[in-house]
C-alpha atoms as a PDB file:
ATOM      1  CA  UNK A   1     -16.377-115.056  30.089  1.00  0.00           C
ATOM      2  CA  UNK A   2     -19.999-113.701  30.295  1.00  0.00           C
ATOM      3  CA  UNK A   3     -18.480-111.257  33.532  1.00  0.00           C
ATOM      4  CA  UNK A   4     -15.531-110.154  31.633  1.00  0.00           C
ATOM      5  CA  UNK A   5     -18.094-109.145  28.440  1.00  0.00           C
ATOM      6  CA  UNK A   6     -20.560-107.517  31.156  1.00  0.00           C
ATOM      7  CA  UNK A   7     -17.610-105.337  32.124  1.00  0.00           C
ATOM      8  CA  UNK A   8     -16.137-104.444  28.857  1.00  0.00           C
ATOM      9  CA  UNK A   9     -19.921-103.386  28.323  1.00  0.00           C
ATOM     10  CA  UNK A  10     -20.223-101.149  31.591  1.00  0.00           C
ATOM     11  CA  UNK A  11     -16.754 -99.749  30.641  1.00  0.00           C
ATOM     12  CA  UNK A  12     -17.670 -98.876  27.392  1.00  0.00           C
ATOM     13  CA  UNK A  13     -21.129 -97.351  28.053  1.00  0.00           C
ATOM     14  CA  UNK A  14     -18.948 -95.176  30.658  1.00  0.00           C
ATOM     15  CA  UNK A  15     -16.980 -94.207  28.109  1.00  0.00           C
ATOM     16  CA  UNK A  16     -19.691 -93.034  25.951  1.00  0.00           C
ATOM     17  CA  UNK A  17     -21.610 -91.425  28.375  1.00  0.00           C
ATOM     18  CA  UNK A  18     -18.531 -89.519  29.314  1.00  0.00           C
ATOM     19  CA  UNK A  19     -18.027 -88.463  26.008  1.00  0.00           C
ATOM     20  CA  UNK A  20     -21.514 -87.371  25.565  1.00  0.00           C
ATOM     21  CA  UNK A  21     -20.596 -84.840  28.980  1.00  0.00           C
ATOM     22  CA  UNK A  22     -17.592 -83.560  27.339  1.00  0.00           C
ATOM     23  CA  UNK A  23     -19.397 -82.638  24.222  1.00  0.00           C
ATOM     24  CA  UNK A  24     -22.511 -81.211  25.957  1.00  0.00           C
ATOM     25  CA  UNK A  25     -19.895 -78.989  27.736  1.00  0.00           C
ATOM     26  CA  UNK A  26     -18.117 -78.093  24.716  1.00  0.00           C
ATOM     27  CA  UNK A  27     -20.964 -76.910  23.034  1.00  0.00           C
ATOM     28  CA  UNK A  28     -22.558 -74.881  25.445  1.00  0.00           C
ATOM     29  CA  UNK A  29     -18.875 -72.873  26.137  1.00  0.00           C
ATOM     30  CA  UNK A  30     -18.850 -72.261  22.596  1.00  0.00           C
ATOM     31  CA  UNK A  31     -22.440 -71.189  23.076  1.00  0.00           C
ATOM     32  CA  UNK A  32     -21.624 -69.082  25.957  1.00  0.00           C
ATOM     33  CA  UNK A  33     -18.204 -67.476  24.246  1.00  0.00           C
ATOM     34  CA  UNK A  34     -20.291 -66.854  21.205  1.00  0.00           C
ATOM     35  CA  UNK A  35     -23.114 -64.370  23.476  1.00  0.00           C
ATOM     36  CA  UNK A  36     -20.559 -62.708  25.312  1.00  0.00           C
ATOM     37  CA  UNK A  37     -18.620 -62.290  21.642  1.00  0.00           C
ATOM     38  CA  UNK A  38     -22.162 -61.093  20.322  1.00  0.00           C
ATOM     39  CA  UNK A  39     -22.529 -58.314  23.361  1.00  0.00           C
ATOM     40  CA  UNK A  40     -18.917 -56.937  23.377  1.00  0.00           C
ATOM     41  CA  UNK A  41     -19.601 -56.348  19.587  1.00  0.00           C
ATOM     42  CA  UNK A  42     -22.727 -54.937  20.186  1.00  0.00           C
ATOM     43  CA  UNK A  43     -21.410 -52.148  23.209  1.00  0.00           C
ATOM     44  CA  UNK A  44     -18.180 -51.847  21.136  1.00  0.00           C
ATOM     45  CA  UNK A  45     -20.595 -50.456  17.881  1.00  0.00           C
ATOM     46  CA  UNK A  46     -22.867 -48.475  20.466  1.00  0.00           C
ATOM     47  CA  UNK A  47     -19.800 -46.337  21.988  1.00  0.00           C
ATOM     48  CA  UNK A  48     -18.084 -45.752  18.851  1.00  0.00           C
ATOM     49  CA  UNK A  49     -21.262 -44.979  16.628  1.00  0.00           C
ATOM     50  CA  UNK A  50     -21.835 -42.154  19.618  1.00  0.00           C
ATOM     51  CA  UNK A  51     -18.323 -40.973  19.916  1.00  0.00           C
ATOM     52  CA  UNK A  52     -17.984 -40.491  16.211  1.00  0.00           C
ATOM     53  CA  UNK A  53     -21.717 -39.142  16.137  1.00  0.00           C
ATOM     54  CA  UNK A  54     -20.310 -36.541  18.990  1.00  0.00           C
ATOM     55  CA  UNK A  55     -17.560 -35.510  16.163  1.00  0.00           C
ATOM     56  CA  UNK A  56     -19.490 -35.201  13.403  1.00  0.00           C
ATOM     57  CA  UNK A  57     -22.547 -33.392  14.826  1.00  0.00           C
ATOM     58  CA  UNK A  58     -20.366 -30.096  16.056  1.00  0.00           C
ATOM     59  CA  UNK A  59     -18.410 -30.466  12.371  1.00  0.00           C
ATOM     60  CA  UNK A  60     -21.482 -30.289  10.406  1.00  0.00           C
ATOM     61  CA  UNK A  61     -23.277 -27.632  12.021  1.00  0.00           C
ATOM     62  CA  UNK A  62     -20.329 -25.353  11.704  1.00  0.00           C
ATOM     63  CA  UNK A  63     -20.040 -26.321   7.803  1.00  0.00           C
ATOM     64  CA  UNK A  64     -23.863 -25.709   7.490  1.00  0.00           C
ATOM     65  CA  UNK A  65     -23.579 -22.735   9.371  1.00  0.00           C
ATOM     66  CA  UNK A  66     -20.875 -21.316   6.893  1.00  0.00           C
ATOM     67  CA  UNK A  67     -22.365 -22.591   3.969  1.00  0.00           C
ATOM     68  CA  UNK A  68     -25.732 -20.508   4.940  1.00  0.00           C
ATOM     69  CA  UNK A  69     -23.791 -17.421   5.893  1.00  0.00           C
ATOM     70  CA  UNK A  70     -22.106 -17.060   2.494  1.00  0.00           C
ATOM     71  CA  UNK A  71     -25.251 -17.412   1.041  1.00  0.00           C
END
């Protein structure tokens, strides 16, 4: 009886340590997924705020540069 109790004991303490693994895991992953998220976003806004910077710049200076030559 006092075996069988001892057992169901270690089995469940198993259990719950294995859980605790599982969700340790799970939260780092998400931790991990949510940096690498956070750094594409970042180089994602960095290469299109200079690609559309390299657009506007050229456009600008030639509307500046027509707006002081009709003056």
């Amino acid at each position: 009886m006092v075996g069988g109790l001892v057992f169901i004991g270690l089995v469940a303490g198993l259990a719950a340590y294995l859980c605790s693994l599982d969700y340790r895991r799970t939260v780092a992953v998400n931790g991990n997924r949510r940096e690498q998220r956070l750094a594409i976003a970042a180089d994602l806004h960095d290469f299109v705020a200079h690609h559309v910077t390299g657009i506007l710049v050229p456009r600008t200076r030639h509307l500046t540069d027509d707006i002081l030559t009709a003056a």
